[in-house]
C-alpha atoms as a PDB file:
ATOM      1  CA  UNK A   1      17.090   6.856  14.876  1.00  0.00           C
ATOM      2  CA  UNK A   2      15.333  10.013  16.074  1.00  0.00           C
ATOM      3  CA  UNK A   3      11.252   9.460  16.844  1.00  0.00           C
ATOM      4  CA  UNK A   4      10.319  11.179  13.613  1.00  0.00           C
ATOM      5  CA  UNK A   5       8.371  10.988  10.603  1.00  0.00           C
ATOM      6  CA  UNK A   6      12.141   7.410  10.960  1.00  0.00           C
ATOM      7  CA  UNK A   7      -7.698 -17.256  19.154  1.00  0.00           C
ATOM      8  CA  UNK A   8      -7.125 -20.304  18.092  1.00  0.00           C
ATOM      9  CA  UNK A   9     -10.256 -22.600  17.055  1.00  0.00           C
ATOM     10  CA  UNK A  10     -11.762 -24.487  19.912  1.00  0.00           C
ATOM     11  CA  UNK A  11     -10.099 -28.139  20.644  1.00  0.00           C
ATOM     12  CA  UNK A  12      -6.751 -26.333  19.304  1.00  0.00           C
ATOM     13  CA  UNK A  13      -3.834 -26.528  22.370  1.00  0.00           C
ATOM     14  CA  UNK A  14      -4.000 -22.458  22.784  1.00  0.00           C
ATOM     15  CA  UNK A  15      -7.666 -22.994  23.400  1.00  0.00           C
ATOM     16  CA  UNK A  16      -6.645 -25.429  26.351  1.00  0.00           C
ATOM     17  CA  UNK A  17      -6.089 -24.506  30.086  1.00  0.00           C
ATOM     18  CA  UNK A  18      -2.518 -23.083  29.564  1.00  0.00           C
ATOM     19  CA  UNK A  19      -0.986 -25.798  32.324  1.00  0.00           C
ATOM     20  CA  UNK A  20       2.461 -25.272  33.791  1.00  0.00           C
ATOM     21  CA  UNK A  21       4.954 -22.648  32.673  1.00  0.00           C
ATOM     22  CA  UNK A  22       7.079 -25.108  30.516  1.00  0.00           C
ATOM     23  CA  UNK A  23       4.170 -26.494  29.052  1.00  0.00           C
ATOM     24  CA  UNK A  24       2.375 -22.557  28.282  1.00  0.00           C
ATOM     25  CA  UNK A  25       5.857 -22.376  26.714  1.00  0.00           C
ATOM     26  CA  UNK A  26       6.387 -25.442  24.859  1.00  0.00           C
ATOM     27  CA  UNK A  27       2.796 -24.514  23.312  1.00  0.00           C
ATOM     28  CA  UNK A  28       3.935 -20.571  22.463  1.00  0.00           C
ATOM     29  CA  UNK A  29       7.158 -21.782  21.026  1.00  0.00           C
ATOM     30  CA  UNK A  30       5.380 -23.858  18.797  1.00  0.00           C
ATOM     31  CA  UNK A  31       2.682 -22.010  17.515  1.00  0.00           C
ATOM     32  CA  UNK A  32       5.235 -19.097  17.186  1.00  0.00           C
ATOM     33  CA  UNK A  33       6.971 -21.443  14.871  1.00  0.00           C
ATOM     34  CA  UNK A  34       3.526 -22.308  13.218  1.00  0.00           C
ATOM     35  CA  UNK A  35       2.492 -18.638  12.464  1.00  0.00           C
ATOM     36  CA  UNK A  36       5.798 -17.133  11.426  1.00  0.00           C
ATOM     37  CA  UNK A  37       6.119 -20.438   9.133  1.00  0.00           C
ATOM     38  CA  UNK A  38       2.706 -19.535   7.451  1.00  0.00           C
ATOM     39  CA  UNK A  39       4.069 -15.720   6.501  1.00  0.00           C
ATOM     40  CA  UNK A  40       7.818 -17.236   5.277  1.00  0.00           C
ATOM     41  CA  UNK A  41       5.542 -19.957   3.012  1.00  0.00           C
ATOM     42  CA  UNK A  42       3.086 -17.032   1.232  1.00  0.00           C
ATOM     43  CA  UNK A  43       0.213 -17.629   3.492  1.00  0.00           C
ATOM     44  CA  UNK A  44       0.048 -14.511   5.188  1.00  0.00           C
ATOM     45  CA  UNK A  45      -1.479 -13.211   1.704  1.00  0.00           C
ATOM     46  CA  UNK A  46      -4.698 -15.296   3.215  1.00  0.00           C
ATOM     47  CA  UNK A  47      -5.442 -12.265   5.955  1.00  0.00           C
ATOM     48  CA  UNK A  48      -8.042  -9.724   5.236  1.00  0.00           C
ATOM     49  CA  UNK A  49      -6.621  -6.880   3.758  1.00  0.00           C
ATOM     50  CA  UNK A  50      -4.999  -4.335   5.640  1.00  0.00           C
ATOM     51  CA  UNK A  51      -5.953  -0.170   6.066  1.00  0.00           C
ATOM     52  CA  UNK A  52      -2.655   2.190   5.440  1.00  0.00           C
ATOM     53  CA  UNK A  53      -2.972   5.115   6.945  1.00  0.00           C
ATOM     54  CA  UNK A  54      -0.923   7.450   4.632  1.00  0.00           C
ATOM     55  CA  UNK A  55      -0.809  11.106   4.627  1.00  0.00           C
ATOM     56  CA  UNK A  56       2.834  13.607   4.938  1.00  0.00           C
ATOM     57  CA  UNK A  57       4.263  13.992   8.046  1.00  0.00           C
ATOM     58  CA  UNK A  58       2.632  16.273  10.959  1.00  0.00           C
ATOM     59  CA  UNK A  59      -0.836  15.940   8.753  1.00  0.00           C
ATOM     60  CA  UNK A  60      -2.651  14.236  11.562  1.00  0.00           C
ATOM     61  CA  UNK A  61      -1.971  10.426  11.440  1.00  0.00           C
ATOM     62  CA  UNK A  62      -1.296   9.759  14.717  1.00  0.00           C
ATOM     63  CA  UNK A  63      -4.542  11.349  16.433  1.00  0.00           C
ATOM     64  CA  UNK A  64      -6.415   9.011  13.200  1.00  0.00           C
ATOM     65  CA  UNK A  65      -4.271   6.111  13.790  1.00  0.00           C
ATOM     66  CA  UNK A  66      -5.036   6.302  17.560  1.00  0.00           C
ATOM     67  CA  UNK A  67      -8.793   6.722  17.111  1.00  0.00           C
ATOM     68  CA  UNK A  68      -9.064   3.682  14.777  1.00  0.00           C
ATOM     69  CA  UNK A  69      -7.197   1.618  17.006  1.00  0.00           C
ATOM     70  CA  UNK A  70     -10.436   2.605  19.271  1.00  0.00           C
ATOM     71  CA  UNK A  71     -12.482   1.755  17.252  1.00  0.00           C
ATOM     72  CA  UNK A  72     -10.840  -1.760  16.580  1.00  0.00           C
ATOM     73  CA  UNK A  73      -8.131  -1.499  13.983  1.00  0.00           C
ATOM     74  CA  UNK A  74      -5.124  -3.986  15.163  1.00  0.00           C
ATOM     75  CA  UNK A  75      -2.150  -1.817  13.871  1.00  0.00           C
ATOM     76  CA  UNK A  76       0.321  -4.004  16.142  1.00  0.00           C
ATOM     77  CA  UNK A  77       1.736  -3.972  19.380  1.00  0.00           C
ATOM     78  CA  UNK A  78       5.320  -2.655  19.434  1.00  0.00           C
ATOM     79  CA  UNK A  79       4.926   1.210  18.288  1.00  0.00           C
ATOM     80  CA  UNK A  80       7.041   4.453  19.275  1.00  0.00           C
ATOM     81  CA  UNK A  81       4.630   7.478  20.660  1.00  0.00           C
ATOM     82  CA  UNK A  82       3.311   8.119  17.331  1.00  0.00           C
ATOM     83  CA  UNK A  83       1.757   4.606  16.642  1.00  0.00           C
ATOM     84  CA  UNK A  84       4.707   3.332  14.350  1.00  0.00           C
ATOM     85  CA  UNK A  85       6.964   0.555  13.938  1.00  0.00           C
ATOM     86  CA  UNK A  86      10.619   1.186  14.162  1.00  0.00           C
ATOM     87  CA  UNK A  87      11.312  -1.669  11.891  1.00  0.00           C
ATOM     88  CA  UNK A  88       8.672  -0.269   9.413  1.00  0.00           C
ATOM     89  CA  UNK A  89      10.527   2.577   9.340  1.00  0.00           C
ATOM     90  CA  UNK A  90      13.855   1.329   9.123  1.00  0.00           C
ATOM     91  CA  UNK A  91      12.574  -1.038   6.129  1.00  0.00           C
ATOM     92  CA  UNK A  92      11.133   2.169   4.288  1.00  0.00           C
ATOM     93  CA  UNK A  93      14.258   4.488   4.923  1.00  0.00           C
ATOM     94  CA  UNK A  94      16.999   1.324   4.122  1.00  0.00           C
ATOM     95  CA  UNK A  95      15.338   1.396   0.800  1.00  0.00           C
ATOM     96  CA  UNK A  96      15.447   5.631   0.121  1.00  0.00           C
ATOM     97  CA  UNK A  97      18.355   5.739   0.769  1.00  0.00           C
ATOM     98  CA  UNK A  98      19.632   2.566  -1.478  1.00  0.00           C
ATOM     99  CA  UNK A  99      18.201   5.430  -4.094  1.00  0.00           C
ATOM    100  CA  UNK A 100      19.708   7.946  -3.044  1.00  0.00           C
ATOM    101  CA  UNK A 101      16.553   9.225  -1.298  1.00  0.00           C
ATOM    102  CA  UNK A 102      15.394  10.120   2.300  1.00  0.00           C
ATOM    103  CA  UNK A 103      11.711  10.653   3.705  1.00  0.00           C
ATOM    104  CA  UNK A 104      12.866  14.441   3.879  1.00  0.00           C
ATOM    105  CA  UNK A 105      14.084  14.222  -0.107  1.00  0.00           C
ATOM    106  CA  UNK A 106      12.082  11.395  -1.691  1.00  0.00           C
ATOM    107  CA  UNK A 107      12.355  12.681  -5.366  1.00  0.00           C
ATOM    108  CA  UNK A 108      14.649  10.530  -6.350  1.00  0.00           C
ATOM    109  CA  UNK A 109      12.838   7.781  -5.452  1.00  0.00           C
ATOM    110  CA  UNK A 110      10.016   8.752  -6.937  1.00  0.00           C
ATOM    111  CA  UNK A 111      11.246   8.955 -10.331  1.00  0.00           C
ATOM    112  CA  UNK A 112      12.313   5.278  -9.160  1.00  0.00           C
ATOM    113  CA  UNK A 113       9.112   4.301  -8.310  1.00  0.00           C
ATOM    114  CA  UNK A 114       7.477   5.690 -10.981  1.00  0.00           C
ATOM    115  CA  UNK A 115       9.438   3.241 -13.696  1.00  0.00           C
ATOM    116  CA  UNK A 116       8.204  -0.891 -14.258  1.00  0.00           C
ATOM    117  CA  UNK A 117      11.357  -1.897 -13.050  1.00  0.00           C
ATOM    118  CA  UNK A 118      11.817   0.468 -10.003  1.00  0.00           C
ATOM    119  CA  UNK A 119       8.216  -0.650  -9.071  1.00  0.00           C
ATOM    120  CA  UNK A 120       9.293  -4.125  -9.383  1.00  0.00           C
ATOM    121  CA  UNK A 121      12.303  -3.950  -7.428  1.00  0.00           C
ATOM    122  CA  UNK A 122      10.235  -2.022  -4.647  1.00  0.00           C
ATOM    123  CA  UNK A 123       7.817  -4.818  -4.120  1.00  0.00           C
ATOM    124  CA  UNK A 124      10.317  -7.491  -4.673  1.00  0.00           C
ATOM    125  CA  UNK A 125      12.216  -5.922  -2.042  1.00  0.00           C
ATOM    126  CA  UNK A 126       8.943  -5.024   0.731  1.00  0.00           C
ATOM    127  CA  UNK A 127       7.858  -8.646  -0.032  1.00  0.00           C
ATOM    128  CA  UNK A 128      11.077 -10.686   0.811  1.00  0.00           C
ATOM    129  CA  UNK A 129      11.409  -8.774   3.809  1.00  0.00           C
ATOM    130  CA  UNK A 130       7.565  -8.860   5.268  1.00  0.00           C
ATOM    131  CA  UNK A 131       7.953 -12.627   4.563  1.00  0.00           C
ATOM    132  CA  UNK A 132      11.229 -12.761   6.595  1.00  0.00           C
ATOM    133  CA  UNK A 133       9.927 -10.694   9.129  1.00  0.00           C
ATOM    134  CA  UNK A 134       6.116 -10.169   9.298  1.00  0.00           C
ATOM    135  CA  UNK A 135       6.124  -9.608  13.373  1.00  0.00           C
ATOM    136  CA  UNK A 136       8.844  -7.999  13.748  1.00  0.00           C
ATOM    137  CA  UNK A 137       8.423  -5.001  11.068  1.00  0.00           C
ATOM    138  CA  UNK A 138       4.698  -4.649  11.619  1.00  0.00           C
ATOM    139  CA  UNK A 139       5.322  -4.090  15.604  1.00  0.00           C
ATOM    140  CA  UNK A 140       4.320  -7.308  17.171  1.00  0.00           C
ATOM    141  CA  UNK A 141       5.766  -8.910  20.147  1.00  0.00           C
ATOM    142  CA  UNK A 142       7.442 -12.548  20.682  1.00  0.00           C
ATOM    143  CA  UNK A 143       5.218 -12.984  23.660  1.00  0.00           C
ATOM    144  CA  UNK A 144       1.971 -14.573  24.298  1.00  0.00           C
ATOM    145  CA  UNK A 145      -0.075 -10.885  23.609  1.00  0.00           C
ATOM    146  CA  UNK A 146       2.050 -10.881  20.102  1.00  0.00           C
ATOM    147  CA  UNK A 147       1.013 -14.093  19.533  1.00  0.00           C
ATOM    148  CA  UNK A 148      -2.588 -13.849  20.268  1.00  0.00           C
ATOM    149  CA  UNK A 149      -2.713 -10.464  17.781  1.00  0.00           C
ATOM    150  CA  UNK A 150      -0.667 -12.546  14.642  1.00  0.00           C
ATOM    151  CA  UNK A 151      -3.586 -15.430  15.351  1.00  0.00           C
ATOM    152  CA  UNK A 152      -6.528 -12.849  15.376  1.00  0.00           C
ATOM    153  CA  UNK A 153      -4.766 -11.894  11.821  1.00  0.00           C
ATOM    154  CA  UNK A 154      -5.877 -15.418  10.655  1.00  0.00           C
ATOM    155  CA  UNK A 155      -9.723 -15.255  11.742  1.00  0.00           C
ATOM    156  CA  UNK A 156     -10.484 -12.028   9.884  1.00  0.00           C
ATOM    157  CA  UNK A 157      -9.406  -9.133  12.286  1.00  0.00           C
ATOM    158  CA  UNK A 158      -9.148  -5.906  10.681  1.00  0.00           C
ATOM    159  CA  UNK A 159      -5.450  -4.566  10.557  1.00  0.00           C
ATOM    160  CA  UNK A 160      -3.259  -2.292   9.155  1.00  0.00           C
ATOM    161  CA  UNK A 161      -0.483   0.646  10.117  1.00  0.00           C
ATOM    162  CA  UNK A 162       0.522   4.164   9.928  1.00  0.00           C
ATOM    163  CA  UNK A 163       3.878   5.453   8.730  1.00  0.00           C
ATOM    164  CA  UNK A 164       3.771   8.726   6.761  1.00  0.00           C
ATOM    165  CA  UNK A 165       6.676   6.617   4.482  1.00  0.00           C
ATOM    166  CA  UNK A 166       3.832   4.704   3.153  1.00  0.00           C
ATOM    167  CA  UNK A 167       2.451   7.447   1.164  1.00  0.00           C
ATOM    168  CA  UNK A 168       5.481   6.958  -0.943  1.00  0.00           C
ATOM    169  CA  UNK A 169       5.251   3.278  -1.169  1.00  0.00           C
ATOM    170  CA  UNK A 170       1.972   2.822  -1.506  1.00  0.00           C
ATOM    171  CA  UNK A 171       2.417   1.571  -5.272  1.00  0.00           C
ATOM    172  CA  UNK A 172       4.773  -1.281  -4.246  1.00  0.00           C
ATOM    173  CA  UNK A 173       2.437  -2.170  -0.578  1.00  0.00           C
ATOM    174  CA  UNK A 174      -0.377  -2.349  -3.845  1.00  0.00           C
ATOM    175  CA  UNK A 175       1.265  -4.692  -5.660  1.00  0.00           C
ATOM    176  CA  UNK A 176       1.739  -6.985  -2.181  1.00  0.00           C
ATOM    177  CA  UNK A 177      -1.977  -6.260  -0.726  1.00  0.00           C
ATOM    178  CA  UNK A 178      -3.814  -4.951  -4.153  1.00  0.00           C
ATOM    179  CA  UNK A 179      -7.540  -4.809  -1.835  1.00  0.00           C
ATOM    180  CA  UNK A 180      -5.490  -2.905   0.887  1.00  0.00           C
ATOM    181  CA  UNK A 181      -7.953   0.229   1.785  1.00  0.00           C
ATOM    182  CA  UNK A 182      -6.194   3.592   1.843  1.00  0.00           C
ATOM    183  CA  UNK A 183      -7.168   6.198   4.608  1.00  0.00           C
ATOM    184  CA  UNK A 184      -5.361   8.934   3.146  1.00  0.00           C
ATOM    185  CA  UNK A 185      -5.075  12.085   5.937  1.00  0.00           C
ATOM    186  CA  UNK A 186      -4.809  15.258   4.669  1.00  0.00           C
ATOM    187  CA  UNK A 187      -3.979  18.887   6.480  1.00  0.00           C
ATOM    188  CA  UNK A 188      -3.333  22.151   5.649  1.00  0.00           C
ATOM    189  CA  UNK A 189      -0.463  21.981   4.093  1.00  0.00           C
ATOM    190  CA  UNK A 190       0.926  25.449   5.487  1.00  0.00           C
ATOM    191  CA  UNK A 191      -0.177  23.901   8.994  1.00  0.00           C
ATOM    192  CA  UNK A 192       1.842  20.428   8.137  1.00  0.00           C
ATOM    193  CA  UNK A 193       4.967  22.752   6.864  1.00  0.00           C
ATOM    194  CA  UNK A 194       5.210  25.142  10.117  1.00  0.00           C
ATOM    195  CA  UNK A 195       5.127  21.649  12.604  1.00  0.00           C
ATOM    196  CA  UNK A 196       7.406  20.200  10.327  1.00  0.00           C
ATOM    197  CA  UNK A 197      10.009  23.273  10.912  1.00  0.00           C
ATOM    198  CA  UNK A 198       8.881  23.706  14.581  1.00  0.00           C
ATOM    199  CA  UNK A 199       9.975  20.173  15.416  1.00  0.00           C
ATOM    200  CA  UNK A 200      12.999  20.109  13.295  1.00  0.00           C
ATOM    201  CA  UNK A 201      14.182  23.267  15.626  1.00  0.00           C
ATOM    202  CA  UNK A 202      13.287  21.693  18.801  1.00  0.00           C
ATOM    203  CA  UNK A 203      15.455  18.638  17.583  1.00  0.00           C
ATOM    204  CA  UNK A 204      18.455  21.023  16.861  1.00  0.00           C
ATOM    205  CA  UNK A 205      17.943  23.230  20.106  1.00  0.00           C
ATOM    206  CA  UNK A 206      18.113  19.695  21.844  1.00  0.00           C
ATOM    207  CA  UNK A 207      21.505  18.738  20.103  1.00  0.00           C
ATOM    208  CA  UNK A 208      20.169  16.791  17.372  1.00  0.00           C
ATOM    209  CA  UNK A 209      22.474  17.203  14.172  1.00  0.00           C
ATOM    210  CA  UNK A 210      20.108  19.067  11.448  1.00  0.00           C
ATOM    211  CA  UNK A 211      18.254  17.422   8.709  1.00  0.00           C
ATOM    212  CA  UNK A 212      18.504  19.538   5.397  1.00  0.00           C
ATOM    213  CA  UNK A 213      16.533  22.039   4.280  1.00  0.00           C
ATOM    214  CA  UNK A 214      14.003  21.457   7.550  1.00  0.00           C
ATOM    215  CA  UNK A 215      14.460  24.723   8.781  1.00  0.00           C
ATOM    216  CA  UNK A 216      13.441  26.467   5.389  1.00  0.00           C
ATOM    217  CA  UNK A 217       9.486  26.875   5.799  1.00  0.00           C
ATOM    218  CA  UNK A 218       9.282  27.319   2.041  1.00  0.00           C
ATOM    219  CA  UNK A 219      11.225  23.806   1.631  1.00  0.00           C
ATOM    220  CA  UNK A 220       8.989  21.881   4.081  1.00  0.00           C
ATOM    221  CA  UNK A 221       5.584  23.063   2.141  1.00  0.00           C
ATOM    222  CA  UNK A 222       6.761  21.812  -1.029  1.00  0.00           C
ATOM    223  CA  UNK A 223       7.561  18.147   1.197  1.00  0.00           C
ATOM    224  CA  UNK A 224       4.134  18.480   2.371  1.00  0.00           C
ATOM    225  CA  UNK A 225       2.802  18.911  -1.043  1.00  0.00           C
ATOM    226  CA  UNK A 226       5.128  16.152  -2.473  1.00  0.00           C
ATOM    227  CA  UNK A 227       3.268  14.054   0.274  1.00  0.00           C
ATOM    228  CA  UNK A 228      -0.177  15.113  -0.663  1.00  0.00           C
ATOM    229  CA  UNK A 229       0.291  14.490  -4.832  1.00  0.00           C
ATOM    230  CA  UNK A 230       1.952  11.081  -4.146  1.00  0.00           C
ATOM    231  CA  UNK A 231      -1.334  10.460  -1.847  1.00  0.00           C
ATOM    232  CA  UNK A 232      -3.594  11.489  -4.753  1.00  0.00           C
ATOM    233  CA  UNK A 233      -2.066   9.034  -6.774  1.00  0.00           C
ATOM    234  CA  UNK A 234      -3.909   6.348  -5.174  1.00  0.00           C
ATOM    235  CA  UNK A 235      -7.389   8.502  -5.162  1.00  0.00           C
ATOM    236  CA  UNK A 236      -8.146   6.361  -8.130  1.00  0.00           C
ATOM    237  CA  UNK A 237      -8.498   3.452  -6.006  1.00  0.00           C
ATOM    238  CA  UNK A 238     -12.157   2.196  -5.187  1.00  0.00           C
ATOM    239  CA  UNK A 239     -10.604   1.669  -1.785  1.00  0.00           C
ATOM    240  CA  UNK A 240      -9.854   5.535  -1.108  1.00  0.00           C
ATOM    241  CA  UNK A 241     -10.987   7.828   1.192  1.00  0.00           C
ATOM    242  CA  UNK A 242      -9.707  10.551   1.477  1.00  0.00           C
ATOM    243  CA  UNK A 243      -9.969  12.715   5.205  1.00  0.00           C
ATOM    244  CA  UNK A 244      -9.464  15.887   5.962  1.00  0.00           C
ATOM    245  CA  UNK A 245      -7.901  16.633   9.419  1.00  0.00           C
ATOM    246  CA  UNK A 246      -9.303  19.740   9.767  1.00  0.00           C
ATOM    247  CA  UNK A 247     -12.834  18.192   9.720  1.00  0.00           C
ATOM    248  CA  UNK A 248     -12.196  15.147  11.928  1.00  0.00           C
ATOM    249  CA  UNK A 249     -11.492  17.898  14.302  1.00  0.00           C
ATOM    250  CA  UNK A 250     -14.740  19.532  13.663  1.00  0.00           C
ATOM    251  CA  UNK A 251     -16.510  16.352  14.213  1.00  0.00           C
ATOM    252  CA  UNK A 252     -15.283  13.877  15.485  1.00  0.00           C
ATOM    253  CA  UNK A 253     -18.024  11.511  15.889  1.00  0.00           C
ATOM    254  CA  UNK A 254     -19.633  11.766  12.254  1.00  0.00           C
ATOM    255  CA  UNK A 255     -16.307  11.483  10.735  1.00  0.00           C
ATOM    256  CA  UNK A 256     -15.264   8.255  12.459  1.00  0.00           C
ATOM    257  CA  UNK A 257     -18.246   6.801  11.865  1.00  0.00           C
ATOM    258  CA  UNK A 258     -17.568   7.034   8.392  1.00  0.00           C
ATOM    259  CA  UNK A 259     -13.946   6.146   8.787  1.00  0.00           C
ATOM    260  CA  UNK A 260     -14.541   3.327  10.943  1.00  0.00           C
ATOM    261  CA  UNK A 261     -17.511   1.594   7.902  1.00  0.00           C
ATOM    262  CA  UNK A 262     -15.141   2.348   5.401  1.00  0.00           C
ATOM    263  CA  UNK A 263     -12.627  -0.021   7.344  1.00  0.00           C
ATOM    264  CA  UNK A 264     -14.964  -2.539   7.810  1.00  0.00           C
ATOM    265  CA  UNK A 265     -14.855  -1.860  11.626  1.00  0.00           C
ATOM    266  CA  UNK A 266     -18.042  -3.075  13.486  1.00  0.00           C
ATOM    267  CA  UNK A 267     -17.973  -0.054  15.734  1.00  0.00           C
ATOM    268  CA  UNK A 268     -19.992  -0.191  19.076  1.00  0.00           C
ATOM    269  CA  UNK A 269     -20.830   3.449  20.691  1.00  0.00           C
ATOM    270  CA  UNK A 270     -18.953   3.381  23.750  1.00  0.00           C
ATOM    271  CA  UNK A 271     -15.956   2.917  21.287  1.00  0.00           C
ATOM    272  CA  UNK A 272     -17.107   5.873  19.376  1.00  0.00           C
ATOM    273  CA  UNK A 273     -17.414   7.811  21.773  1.00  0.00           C
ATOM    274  CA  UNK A 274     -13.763   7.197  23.359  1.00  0.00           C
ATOM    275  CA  UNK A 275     -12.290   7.730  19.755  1.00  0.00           C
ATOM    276  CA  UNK A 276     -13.941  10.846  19.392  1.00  0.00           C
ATOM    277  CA  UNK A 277     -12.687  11.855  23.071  1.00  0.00           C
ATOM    278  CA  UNK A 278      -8.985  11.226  21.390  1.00  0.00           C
ATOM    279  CA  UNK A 279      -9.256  13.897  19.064  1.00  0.00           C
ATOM    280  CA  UNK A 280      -8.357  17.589  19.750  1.00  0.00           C
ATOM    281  CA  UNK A 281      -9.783  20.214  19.020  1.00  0.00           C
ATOM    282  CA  UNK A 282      -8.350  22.609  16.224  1.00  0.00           C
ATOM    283  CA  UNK A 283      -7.401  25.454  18.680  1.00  0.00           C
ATOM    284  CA  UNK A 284      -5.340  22.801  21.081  1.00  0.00           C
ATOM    285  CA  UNK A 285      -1.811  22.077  19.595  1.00  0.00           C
ATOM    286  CA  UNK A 286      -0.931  18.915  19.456  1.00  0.00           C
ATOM    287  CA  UNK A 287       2.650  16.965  19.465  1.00  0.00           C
ATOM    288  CA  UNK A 288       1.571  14.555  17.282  1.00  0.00           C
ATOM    289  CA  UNK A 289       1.943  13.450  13.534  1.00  0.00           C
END
C-alpha cells in the first residue's frame, strides 16, 4: 500500500539484572506471552484510555501527532513517516471496502455506520481484531523496546494513535474505549483539498495508478468536509477538543500546553519547548498529514 492517508513492578523477573542472552530471552518470551494473553482475555480494557487523533487527511495530524509524542503520548513504536500504523490502516481500509467504501469514498460506509446494526458489526469487528492483535495493529514491536511500551500500557501511561481513518470510526473505537479523549485537528479545508490533489499528482507523475476523483479539487473539498462533519459528530463528547491547525501554528507553545492537560500529559518545559520547535510555521510547506 502507498504511504497515504492507507516496567514491571520491582521483585518482578524484568526488574532483575537481565543475565545471559538465553535467559533475557526465556524472560521476553514469556512475558510476551503474558501481555499479549492479557489483551486476547479482555484485560487490555484495564489501560487508561487512549487519545485519537482524528481529523481528514493533510489537516495537520502528523506535525500534532509528532508534538504529543514530545510531550509524552506513547502512540507506538512501528509507524510509517507520518506517525501511523500500517496494520491500523490495513484494519480500517479491509473493513471500507467490505462496504463497498474506501478512505477516498467513505459514504457508503457511513450510511453503514450510521445504522444499530452497522455500528454493531463495526465494533464487533475492531474488537475481535485489537484482541487478536493489540501489538501488532497499534505499531509495537516483538522486541524488548515493544515490550517495555505494552508494559508501560499497564501502569497508567498515556497512549493513543493517529490515522485520519479514525475520524470515520470513531463511533465503533467509542463503543471499545467509551472515555477515549478525541483531539480532533482541523484545517482549512481549501488548504486540506489543494495537498490532497498536490500529492495525489505527485503519486501519478511517479507511476502510481490514480485514485478516483483525487485530481478534481472540487471532489477533494467535499472529502475534506466529509472528514470535518464526521469529526463534529463526536464534538458532543465531554472528551473533545477540538484544534485548529492554523492556530497551533500561530502558537505553538500556548496551544500545546492546552493540548498536552487535556491529555492528561504531565508536561515538563524542556518538552514543551522541543514540541513547539516541531511545528512549522504557516508560511513553510510542509509534507506532512
Amino acid at each position: 500500500m502507498k504511504d497515504r492517508p492507507a516496567s514491571r513492578p520491582e521483585g518482578s523477573r524484568l526488574h532483575q539484572s537481565a543475565g545471559s542472552p538465553g535467559s533475557f530471552r526465556s524472560t521476553f518470551d514469556e512475558s510476551t506471552q503474558l501481555v499479549e494473553g492479557a489483551a486476547r482475555q479482555g484485560r487490555v480494557w484495564r489501560q487508561r484510555p487512549p487519545v485519537l487523533i482524528v481529523g481528514a487527511h493533510r489537516s495537520g495530524t502528523t506535525a500534532t501527532a509528532r508534538a504529543l509524542e514530545l510531550l509524552g503520548l506513547q502512540i507506538g513504536q512501528h509507524l510509517d513517516s507520518h506517525r501511523e500504523s500500517r496494520s491500523l490502516q490495513k484494519l480500517h481500509e479491509d473493513y471500507l471496502q467490505r462496504v463497498g467504501a474506501a478512505w477516498y469514498n467513505p459514504q457508503l460506509f457511513l450510511k453503514w455506520i450510521g445504522t444499530a446494526e452497522g455500528k454493531q458489526d463495526c465494533s464487533s469487528y475492531l474488537r475481535t481484531n485489537v484482541r487478536r492483535g493489540f501489538s501488532r495493529i497499534f505499531g509495537y514491536r516483538r522486541n524488548p523496546k515493544g515490550l517495555w511500551l505494552r508494559v508501560r500500557l499497564n501502569f497508567s501511561a498515556r497512549w493513543g494513535w493517529k490515522e485520519p481513518r479514525t475520524t470515520l470510526f470513531a463511533p465503533a473505537w467509542l463503543e471499545i474505549f467509551p472515555e477515549a479523549r478525541i483531539v480532533h485537528v482541523v484545517r482549512d479545508a481549501e488548504a486540506a483539498a489543494s495537498s490532497i490533489r498536490e500529492r495525489e499528482l505527485k503519486f501519478q507523475a511517479a507511476g502510481d495508478p490514480p485514485t478516483p476523483n483525487l485530481a478534481d479539487l472540487n471532489y477533494c473539498t467535499q472529502l475534506v468536509q466529509t472528514y470535518l462533519a464526521a469529526g463534529e459528530q463526536l464534538a458532543d463528547s465531554p472528551n473533545y477538543q477540538r484544534l485548529q491547525f492554523e492556530e497551533l501554528q500561530a502558537n505553538p507553545p500556548a496551544m500545546l500546553e492546552q493540548l498536552g492537560n487535556f491529555c492528561d500529559l504531565r508536561v515538563a518545559r524542556r518538552d514543551l519547548s522541543a514540541a513547539a520547535a516541531s511545528i512549522r510555521p504557516a508560511r513553510v510547506r510542509s509534507t506532512f498529514s
